[in-house]
N, C-alpha and C. Protein backbone atom coordinates (compact mmCIF):
# COMPACT_ATOMS: atom_id res chain seq x y z
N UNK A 1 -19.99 21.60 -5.37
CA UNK A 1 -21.06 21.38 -6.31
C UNK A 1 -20.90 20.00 -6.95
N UNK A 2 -21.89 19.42 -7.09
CA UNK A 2 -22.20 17.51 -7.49
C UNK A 2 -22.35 17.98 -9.11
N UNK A 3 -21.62 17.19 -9.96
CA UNK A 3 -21.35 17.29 -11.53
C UNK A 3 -21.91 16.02 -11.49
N UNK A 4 -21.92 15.55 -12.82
CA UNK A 4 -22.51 14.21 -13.15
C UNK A 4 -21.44 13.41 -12.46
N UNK A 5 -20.11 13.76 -12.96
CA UNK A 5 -18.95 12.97 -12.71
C UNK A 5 -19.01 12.61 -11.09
N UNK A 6 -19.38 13.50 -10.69
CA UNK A 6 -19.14 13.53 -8.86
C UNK A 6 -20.17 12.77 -8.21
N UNK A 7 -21.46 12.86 -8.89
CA UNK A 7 -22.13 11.79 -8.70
C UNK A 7 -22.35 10.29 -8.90
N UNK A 8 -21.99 10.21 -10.38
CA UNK A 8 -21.87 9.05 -10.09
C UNK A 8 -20.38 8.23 -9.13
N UNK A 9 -19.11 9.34 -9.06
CA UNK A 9 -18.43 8.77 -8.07
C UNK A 9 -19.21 8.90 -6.55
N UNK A 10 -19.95 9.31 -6.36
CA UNK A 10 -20.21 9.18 -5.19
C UNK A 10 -21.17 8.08 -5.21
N UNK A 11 -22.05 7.89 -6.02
CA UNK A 11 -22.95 6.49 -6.15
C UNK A 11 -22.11 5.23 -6.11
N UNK A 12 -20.82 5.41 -6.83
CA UNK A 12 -20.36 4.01 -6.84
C UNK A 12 -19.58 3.94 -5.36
N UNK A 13 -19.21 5.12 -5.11
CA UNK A 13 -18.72 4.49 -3.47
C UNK A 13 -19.80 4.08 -2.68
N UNK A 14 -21.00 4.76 -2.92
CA UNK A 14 -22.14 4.63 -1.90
C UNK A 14 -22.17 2.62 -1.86
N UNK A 15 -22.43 2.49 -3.12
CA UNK A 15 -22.51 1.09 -3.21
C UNK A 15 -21.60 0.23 -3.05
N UNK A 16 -20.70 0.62 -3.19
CA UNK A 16 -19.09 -0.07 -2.45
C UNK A 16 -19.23 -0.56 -0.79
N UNK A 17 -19.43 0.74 0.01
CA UNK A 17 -20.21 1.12 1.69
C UNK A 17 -21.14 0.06 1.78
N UNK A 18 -22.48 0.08 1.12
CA UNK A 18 -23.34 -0.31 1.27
C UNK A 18 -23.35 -2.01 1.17
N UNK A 19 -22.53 -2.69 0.14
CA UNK A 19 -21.86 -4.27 0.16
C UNK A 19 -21.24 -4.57 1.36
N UNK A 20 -20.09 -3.60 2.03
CA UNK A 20 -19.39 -3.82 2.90
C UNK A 20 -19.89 -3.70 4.39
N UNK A 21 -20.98 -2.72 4.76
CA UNK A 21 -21.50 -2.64 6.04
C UNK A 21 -22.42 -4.02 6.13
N UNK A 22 -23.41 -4.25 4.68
CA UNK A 22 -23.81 -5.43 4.50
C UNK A 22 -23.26 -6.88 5.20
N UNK A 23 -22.00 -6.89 4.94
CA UNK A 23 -21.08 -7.68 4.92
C UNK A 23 -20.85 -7.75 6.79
N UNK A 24 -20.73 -6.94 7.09
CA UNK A 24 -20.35 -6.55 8.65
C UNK A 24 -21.74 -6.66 9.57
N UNK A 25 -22.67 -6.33 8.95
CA UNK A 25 -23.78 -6.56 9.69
C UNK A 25 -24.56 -7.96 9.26
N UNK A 26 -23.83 -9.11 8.68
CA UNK A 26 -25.15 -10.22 8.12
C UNK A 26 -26.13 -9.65 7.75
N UNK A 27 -26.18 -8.83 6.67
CA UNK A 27 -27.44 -8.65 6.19
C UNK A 27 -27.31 -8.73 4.52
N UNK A 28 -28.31 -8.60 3.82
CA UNK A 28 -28.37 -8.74 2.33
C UNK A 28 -27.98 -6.91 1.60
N UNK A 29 -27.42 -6.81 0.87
CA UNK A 29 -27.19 -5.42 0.49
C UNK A 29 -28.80 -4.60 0.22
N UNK A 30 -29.22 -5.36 -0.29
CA UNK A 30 -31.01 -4.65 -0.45
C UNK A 30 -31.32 -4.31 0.94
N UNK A 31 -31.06 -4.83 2.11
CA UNK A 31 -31.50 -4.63 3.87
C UNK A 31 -30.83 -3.05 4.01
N UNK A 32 -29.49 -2.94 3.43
CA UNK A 32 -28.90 -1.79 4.00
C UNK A 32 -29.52 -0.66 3.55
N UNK A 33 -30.18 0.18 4.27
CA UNK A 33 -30.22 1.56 3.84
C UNK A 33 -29.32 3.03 4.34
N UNK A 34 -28.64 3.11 3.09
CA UNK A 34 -27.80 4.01 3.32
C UNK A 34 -28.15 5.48 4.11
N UNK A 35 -29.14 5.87 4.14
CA UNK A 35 -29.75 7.10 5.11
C UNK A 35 -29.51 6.94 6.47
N UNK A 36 -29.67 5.52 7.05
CA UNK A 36 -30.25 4.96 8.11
C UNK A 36 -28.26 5.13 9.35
N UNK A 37 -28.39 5.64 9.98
CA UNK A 37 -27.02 5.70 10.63
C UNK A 37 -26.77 4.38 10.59
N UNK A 38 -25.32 4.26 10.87
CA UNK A 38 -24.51 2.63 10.80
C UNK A 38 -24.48 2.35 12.28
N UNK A 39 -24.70 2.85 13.60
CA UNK A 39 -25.13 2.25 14.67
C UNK A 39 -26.58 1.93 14.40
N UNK A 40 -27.36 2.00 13.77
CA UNK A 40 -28.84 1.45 14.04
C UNK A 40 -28.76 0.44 13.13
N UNK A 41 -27.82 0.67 12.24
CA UNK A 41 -27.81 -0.95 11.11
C UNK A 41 -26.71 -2.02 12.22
N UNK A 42 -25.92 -1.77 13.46
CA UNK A 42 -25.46 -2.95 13.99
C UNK A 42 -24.27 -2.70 14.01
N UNK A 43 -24.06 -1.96 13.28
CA UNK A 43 -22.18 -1.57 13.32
C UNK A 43 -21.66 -1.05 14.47
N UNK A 44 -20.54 -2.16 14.99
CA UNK A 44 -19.52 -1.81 16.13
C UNK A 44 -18.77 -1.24 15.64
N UNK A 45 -18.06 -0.59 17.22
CA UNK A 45 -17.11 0.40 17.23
C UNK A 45 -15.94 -0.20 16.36
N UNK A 46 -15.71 -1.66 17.07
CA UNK A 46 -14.15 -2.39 15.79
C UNK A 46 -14.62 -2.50 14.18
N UNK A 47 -15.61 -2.64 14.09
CA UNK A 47 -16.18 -2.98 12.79
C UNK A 47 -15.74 -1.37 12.20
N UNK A 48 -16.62 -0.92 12.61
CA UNK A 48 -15.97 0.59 12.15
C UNK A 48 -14.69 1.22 11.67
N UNK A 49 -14.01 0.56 12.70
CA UNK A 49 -12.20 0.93 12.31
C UNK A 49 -11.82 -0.03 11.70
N UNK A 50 -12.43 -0.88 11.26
CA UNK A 50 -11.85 -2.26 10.20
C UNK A 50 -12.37 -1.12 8.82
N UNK A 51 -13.57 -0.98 9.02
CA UNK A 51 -14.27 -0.21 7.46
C UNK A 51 -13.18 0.79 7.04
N UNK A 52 -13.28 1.76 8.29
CA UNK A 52 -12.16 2.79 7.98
C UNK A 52 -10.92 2.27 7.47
N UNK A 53 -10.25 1.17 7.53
CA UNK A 53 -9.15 0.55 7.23
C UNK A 53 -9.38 0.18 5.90
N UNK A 54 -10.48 -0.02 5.68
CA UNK A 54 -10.74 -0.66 4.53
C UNK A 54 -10.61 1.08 2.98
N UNK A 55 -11.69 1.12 3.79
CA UNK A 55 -11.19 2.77 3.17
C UNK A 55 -10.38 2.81 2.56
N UNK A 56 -9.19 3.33 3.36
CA UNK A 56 -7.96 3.39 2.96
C UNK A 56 -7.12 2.83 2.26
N UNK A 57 -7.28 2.01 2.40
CA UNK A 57 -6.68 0.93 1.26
C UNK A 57 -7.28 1.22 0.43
N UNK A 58 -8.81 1.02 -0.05
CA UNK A 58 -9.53 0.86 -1.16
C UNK A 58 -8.84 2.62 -2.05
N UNK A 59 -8.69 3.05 -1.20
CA UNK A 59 -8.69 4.61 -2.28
C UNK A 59 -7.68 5.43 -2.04
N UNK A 60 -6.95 5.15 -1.38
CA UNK A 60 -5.56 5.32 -1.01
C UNK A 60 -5.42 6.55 -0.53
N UNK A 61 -6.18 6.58 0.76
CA UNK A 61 -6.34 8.09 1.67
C UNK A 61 -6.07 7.76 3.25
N UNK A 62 -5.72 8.78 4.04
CA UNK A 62 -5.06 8.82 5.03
C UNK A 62 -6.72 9.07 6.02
N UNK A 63 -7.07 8.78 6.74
CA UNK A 63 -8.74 9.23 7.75
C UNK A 63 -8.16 8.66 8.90
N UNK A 64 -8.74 9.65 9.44
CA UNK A 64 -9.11 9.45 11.39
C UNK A 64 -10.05 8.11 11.20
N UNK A 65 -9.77 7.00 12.05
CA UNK A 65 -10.41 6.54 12.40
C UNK A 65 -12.42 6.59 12.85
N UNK A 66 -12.21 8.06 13.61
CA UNK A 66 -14.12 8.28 14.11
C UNK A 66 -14.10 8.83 12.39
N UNK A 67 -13.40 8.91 11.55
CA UNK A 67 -14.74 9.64 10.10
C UNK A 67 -16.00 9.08 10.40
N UNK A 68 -15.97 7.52 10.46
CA UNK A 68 -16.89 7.19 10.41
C UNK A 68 -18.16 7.60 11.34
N UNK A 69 -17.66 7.85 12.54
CA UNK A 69 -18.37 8.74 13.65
C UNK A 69 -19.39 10.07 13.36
N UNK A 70 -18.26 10.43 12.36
CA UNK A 70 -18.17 12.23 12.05
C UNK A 70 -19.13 12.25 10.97
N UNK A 71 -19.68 11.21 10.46
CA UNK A 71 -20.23 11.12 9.02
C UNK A 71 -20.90 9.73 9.33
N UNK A 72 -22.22 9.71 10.11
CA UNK A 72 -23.10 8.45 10.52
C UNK A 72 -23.82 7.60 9.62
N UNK A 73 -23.89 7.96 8.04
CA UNK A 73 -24.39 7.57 7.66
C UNK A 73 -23.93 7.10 6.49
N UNK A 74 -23.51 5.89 5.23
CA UNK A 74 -23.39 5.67 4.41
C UNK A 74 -22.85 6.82 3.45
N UNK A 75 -24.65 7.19 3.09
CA UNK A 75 -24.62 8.42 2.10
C UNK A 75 -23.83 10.01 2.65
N UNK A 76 -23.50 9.63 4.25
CA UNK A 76 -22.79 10.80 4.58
C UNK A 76 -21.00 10.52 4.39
N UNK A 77 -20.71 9.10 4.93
CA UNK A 77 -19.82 8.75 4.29
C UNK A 77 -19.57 9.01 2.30
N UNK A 78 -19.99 8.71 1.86
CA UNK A 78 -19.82 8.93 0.50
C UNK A 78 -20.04 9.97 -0.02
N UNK A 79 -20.51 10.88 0.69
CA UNK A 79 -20.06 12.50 -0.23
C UNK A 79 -18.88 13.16 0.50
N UNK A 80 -18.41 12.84 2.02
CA UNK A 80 -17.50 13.02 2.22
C UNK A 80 -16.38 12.68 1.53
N UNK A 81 -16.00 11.44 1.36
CA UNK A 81 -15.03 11.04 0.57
C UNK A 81 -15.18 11.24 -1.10
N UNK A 82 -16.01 11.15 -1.96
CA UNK A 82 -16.15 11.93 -3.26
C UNK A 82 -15.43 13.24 -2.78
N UNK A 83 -15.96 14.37 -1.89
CA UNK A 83 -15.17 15.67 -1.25
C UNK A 83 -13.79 15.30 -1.16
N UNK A 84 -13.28 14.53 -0.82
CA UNK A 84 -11.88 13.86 -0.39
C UNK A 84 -11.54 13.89 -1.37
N UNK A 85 -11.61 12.47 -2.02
CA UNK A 85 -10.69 12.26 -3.84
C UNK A 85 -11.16 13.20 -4.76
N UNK A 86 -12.23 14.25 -4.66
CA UNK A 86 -11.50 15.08 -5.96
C UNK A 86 -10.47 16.55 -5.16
N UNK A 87 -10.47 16.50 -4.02
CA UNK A 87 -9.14 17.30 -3.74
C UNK A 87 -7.94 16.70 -3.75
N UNK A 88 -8.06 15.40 -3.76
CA UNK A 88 -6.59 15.04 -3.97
C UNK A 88 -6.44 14.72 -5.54
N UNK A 89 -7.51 14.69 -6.41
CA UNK A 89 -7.20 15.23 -7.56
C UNK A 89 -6.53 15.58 -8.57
């Protein structure tokens, strides 16, 4: 269940994602739409496992590499991981 708290952590990761795929695809953060899967925004397979790398670092969690696979989309990325950090909690 999404609390205020959980939402807005999940908004601020969304927008975290959304700078960084930006970033990976030459595009402006307003271009990215987070709904839109990250293969149709341009994102390679290495790009992908760089993000995922990035991840990790950024929030200090252990992921498979395909998450990103497993979760195609931004906003699917970011409720996954909100799911993530409040079980590690």
């Amino acid at each position: 269940m999404f609390t205020t708290n959980t939402f807005a952590r999940s908004t601020t990761i969304e927008g975290w994602l959304v700078t960084r795929i930006a970033d990976y695809t030459n595009r402006a953060p307003h271009q990215v739409d987070p709904a839109v899967p990250l293969a149709e925004l341009g994102l390679d397979s290495v790009s992908a496992v760089s993000l995922c790398g990035e991840i990790e670092d950024r929030w200090q969690l252990d992921l498979d590499p395909t998450m990103v696979f497993d979760y195609p989309t931004i906003t699917d990325i970011a409720e996954f991981l909100t799911t993530e950090l409040a079980e590690v909690a």
